[in-house]
PDB file of N, CA and C in Angstrom:
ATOM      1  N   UNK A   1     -11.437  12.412 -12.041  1.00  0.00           N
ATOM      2  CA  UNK A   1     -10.370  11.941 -11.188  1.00  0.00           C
ATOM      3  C   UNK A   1     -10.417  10.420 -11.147  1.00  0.00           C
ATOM      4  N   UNK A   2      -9.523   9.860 -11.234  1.00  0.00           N
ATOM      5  CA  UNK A   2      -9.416   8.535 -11.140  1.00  0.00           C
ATOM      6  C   UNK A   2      -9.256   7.651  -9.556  1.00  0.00           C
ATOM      7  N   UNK A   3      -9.382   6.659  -9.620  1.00  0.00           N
ATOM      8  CA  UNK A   3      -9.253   5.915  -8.535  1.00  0.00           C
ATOM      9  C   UNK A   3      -7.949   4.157  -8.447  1.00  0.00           C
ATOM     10  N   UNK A   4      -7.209   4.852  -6.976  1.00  0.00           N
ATOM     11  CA  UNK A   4      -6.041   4.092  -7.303  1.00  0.00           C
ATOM     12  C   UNK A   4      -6.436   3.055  -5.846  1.00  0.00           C
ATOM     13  N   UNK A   5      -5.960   1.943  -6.378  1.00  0.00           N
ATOM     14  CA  UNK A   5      -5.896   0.458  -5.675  1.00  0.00           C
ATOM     15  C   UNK A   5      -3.922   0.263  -5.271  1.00  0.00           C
ATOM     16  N   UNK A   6      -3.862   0.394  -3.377  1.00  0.00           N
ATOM     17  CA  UNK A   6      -2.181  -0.193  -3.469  1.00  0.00           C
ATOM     18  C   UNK A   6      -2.457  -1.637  -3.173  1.00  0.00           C
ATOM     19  N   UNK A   7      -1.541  -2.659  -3.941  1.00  0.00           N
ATOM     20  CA  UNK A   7      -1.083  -3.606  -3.905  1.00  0.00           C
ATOM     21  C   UNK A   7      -0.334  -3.925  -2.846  1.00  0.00           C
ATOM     22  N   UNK A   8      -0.919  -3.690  -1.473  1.00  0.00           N
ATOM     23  CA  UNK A   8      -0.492  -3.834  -0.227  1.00  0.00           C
ATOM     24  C   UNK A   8      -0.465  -5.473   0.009  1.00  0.00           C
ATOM     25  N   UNK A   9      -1.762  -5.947  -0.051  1.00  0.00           N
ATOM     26  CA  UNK A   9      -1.788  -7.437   0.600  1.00  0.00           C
ATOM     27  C   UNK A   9      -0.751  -8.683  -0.333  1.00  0.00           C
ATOM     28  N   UNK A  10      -0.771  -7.967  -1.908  1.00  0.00           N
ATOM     29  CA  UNK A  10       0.071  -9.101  -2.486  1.00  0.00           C
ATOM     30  C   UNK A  10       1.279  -9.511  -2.323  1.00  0.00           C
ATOM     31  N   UNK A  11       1.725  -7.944  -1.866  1.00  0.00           N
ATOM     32  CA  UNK A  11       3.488  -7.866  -1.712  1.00  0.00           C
ATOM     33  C   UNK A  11       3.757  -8.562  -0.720  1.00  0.00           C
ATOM     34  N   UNK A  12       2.329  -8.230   0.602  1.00  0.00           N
ATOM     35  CA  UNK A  12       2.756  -8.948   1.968  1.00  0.00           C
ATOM     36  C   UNK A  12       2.692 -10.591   2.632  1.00  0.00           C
ATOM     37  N   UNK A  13       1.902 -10.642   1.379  1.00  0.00           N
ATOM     38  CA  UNK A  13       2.063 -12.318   1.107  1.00  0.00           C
ATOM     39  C   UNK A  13       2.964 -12.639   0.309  1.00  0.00           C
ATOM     40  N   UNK A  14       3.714 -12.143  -0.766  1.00  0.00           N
ATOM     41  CA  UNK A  14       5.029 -12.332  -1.066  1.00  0.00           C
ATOM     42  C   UNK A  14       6.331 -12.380  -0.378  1.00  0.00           C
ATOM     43  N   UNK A  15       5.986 -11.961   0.679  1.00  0.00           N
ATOM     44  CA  UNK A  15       6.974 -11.416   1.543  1.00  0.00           C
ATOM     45  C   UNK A  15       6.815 -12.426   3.035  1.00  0.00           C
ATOM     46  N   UNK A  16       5.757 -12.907   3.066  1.00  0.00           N
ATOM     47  CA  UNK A  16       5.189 -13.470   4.443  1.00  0.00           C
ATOM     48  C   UNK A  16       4.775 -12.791   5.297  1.00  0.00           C
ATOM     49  N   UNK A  17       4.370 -11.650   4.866  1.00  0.00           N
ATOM     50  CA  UNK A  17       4.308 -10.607   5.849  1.00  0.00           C
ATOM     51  C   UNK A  17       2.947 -10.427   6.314  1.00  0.00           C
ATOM     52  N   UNK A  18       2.286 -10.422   7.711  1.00  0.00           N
ATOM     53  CA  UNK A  18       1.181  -9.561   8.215  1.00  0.00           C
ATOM     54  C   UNK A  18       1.167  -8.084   8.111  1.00  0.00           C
ATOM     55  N   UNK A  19      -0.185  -7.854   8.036  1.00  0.00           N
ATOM     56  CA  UNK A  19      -0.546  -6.138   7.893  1.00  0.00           C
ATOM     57  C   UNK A  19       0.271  -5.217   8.832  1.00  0.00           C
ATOM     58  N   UNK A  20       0.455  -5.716   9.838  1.00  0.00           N
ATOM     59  CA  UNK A  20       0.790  -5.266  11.478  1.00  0.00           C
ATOM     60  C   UNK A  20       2.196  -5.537  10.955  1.00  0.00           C
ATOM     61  N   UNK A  21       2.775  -6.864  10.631  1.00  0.00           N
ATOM     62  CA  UNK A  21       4.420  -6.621  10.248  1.00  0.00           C
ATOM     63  C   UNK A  21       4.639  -5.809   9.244  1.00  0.00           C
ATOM     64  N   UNK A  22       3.908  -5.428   8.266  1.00  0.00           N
ATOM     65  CA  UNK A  22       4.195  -4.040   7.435  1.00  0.00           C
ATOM     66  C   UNK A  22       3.779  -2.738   7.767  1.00  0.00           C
ATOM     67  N   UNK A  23       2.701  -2.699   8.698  1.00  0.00           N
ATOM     68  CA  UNK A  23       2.879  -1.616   9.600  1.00  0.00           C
ATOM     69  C   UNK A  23       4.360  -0.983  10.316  1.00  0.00           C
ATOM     70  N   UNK A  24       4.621  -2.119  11.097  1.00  0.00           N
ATOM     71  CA  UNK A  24       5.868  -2.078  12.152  1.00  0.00           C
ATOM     72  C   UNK A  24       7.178  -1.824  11.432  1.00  0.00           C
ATOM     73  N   UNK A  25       7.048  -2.482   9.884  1.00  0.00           N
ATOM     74  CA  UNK A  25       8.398  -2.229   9.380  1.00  0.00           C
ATOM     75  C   UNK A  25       7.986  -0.643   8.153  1.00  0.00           C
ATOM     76  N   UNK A  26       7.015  -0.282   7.892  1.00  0.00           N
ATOM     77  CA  UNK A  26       6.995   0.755   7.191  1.00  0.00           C
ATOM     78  C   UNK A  26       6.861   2.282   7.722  1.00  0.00           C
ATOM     79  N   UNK A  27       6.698   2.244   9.177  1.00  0.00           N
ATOM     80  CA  UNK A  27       5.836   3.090   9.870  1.00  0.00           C
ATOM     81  C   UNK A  27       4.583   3.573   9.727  1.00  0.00           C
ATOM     82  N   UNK A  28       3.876   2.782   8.628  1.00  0.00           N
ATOM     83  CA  UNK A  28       2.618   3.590   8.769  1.00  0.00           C
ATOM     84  C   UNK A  28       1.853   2.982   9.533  1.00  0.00           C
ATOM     85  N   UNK A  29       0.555   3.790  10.132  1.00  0.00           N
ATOM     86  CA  UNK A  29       0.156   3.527  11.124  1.00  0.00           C
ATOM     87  C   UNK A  29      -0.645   1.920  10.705  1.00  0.00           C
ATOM     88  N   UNK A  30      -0.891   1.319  11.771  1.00  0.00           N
ATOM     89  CA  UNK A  30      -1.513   0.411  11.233  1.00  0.00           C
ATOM     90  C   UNK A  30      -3.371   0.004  10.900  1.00  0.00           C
ATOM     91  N   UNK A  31      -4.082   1.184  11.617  1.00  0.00           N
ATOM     92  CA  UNK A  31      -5.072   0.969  10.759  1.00  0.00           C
ATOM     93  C   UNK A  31      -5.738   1.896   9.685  1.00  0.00           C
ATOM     94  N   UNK A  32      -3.938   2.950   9.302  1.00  0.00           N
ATOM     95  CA  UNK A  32      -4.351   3.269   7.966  1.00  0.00           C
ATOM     96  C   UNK A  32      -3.996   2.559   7.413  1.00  0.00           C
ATOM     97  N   UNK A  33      -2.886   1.560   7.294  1.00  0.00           N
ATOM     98  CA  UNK A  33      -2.299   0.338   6.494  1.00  0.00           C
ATOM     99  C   UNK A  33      -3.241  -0.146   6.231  1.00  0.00           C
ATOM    100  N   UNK A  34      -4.526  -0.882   7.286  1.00  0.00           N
ATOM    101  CA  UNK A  34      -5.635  -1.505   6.694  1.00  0.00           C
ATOM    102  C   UNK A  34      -6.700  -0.931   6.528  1.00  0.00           C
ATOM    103  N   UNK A  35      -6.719   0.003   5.938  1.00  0.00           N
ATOM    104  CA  UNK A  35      -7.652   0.945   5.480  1.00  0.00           C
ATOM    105  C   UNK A  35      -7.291   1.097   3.499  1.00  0.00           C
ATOM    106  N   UNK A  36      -5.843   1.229   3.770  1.00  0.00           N
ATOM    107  CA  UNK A  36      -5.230   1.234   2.508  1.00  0.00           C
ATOM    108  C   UNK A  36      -5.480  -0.471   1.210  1.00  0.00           C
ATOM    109  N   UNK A  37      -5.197  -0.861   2.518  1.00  0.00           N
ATOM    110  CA  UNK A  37      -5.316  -2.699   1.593  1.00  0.00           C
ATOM    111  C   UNK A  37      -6.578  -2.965   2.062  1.00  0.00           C
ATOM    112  N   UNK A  38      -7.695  -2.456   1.948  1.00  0.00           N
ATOM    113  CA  UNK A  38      -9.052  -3.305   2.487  1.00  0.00           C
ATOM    114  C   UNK A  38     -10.033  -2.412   0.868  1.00  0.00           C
ATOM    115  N   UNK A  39      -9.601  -1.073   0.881  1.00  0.00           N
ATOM    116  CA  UNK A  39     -10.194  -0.659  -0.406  1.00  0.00           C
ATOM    117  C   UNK A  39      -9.833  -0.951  -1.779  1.00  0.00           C
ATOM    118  N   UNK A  40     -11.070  -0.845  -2.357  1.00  0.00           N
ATOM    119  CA  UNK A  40     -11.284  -1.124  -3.780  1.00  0.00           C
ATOM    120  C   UNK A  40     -10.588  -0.241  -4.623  1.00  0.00           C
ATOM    121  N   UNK A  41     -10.398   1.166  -3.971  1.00  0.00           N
ATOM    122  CA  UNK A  41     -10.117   2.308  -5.010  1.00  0.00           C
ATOM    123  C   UNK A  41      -9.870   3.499  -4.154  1.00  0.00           C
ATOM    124  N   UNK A  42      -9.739   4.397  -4.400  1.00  0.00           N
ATOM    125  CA  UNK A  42      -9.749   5.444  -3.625  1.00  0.00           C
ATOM    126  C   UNK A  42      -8.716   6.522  -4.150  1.00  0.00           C
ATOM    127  N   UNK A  43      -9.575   7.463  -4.143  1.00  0.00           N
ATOM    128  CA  UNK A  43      -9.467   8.760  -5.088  1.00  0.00           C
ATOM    129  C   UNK A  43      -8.134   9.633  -4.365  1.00  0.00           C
ATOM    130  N   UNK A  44      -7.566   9.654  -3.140  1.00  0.00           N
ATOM    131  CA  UNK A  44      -6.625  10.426  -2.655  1.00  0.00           C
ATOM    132  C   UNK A  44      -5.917   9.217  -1.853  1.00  0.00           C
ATOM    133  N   UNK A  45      -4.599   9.386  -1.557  1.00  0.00           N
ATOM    134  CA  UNK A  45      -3.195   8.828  -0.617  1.00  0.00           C
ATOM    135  C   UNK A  45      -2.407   9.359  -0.631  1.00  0.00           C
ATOM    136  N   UNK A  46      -1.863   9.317   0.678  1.00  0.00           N
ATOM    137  CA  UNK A  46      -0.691  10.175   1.383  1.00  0.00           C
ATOM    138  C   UNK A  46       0.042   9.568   0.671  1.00  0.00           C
ATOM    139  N   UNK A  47       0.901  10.443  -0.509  1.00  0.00           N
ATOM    140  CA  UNK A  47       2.044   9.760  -0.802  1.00  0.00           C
ATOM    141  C   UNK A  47       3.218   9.374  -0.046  1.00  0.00           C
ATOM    142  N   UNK A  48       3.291  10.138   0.843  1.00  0.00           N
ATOM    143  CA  UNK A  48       4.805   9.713   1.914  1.00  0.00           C
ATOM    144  C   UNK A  48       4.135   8.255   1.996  1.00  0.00           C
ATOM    145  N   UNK A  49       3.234   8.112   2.341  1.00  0.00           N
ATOM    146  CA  UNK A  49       2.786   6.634   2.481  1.00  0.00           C
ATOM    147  C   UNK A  49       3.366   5.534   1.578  1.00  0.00           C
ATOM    148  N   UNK A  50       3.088   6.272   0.143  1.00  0.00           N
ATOM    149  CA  UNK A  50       3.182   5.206  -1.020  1.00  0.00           C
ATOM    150  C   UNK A  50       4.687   4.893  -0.635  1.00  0.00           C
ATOM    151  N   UNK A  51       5.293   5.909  -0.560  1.00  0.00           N
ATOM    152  CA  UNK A  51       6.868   6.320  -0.640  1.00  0.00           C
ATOM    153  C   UNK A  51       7.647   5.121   0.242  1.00  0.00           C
ATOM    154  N   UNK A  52       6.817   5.389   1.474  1.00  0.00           N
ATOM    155  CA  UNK A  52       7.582   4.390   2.463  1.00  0.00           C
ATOM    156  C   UNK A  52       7.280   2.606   2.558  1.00  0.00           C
ATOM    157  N   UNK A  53       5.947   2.483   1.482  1.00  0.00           N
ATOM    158  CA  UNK A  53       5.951   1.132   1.226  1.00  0.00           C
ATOM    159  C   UNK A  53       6.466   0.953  -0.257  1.00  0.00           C
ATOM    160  N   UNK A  54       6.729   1.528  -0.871  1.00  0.00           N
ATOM    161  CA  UNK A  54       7.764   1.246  -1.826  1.00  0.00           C
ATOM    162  C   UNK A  54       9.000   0.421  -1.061  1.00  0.00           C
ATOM    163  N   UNK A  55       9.318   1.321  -0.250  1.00  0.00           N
ATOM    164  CA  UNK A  55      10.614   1.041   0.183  1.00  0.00           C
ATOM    165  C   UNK A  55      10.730  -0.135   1.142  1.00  0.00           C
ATOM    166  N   UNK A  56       9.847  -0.441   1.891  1.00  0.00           N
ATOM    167  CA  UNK A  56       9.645  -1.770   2.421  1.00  0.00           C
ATOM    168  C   UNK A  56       9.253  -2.741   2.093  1.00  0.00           C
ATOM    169  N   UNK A  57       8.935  -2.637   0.604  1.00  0.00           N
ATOM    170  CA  UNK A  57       8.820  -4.019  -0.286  1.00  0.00           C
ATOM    171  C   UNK A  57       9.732  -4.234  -0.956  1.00  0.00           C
ATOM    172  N   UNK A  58      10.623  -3.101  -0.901  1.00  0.00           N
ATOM    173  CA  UNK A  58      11.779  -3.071  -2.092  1.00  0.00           C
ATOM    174  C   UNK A  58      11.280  -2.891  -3.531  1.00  0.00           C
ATOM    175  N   UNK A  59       9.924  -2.409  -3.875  1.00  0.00           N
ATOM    176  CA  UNK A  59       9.396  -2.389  -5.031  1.00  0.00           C
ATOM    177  C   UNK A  59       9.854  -0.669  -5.344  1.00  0.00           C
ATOM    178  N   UNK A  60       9.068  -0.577  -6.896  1.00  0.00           N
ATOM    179  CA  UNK A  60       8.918   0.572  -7.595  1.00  0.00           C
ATOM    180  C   UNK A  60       7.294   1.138  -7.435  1.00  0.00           C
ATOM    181  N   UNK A  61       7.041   2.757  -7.236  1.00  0.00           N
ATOM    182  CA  UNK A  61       6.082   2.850  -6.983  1.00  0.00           C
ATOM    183  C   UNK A  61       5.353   2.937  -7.927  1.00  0.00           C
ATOM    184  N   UNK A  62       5.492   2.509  -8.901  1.00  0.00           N
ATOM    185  CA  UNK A  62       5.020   2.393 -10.150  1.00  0.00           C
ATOM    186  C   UNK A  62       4.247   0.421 -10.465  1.00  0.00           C
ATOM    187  N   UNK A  63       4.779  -0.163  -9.402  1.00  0.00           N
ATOM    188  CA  UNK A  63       4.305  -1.327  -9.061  1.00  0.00           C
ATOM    189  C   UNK A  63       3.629  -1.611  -8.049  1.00  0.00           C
ATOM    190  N   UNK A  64       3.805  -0.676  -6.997  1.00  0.00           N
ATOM    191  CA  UNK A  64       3.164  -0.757  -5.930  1.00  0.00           C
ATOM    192  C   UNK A  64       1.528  -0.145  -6.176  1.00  0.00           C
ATOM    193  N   UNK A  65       1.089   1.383  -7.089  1.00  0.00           N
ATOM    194  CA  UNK A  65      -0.009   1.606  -7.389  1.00  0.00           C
ATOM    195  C   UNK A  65      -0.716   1.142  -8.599  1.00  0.00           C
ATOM    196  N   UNK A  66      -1.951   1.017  -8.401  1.00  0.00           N
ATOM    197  CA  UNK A  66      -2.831   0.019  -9.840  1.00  0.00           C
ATOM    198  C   UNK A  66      -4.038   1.103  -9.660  1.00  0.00           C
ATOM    199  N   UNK A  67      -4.030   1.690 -11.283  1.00  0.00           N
ATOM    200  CA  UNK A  67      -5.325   2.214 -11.088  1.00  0.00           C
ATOM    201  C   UNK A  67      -6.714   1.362 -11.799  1.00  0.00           C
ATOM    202  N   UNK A  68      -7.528   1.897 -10.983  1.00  0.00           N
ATOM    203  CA  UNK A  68      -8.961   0.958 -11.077  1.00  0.00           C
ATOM    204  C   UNK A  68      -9.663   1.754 -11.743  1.00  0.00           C
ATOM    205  N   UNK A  69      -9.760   2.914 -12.174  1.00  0.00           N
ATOM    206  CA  UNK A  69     -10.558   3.769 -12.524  1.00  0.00           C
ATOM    207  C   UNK A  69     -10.580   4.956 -13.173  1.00  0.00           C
ATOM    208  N   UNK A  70     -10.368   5.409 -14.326  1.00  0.00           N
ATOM    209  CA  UNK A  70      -9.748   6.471 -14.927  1.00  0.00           C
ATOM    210  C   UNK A  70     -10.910   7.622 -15.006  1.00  0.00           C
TER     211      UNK A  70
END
């Protein structure tokens, strides 16, 4: 099983955004948000998750996940 890294903190500095303002605008909670952008890798994610920060970066989720580990 591989291990996937989201590109949470880059987008939100692209954006100007704090963890807590992408919390507030994605609904996810906010200290799974920083649970999500604080790891290296991690073998399982709620995709509704991925789903809904796709959509609050305006990205593709195909940009939003990076895998670290095959």
């Amino acid at each position: 099983m591989g291990l996937v890294r989201l590109r949470i903190r880059e987008f939100a500095d692209e954006k100007g955004w704090t963890l807590k303002e992408v919390s507030d605008r994605s609904g996810i909670v906010y200290s799974t948000l920083r649970a999500y952008a604080r790891s290296p890798g991690m073998a399982s994610i709620d995709f509704t998750a991925i789903q809904k920060l796709a959509r609050t970066f305006d990205v593709m989720i195909e940009d939003l996940v990076e895998v670290v580990e095959e």
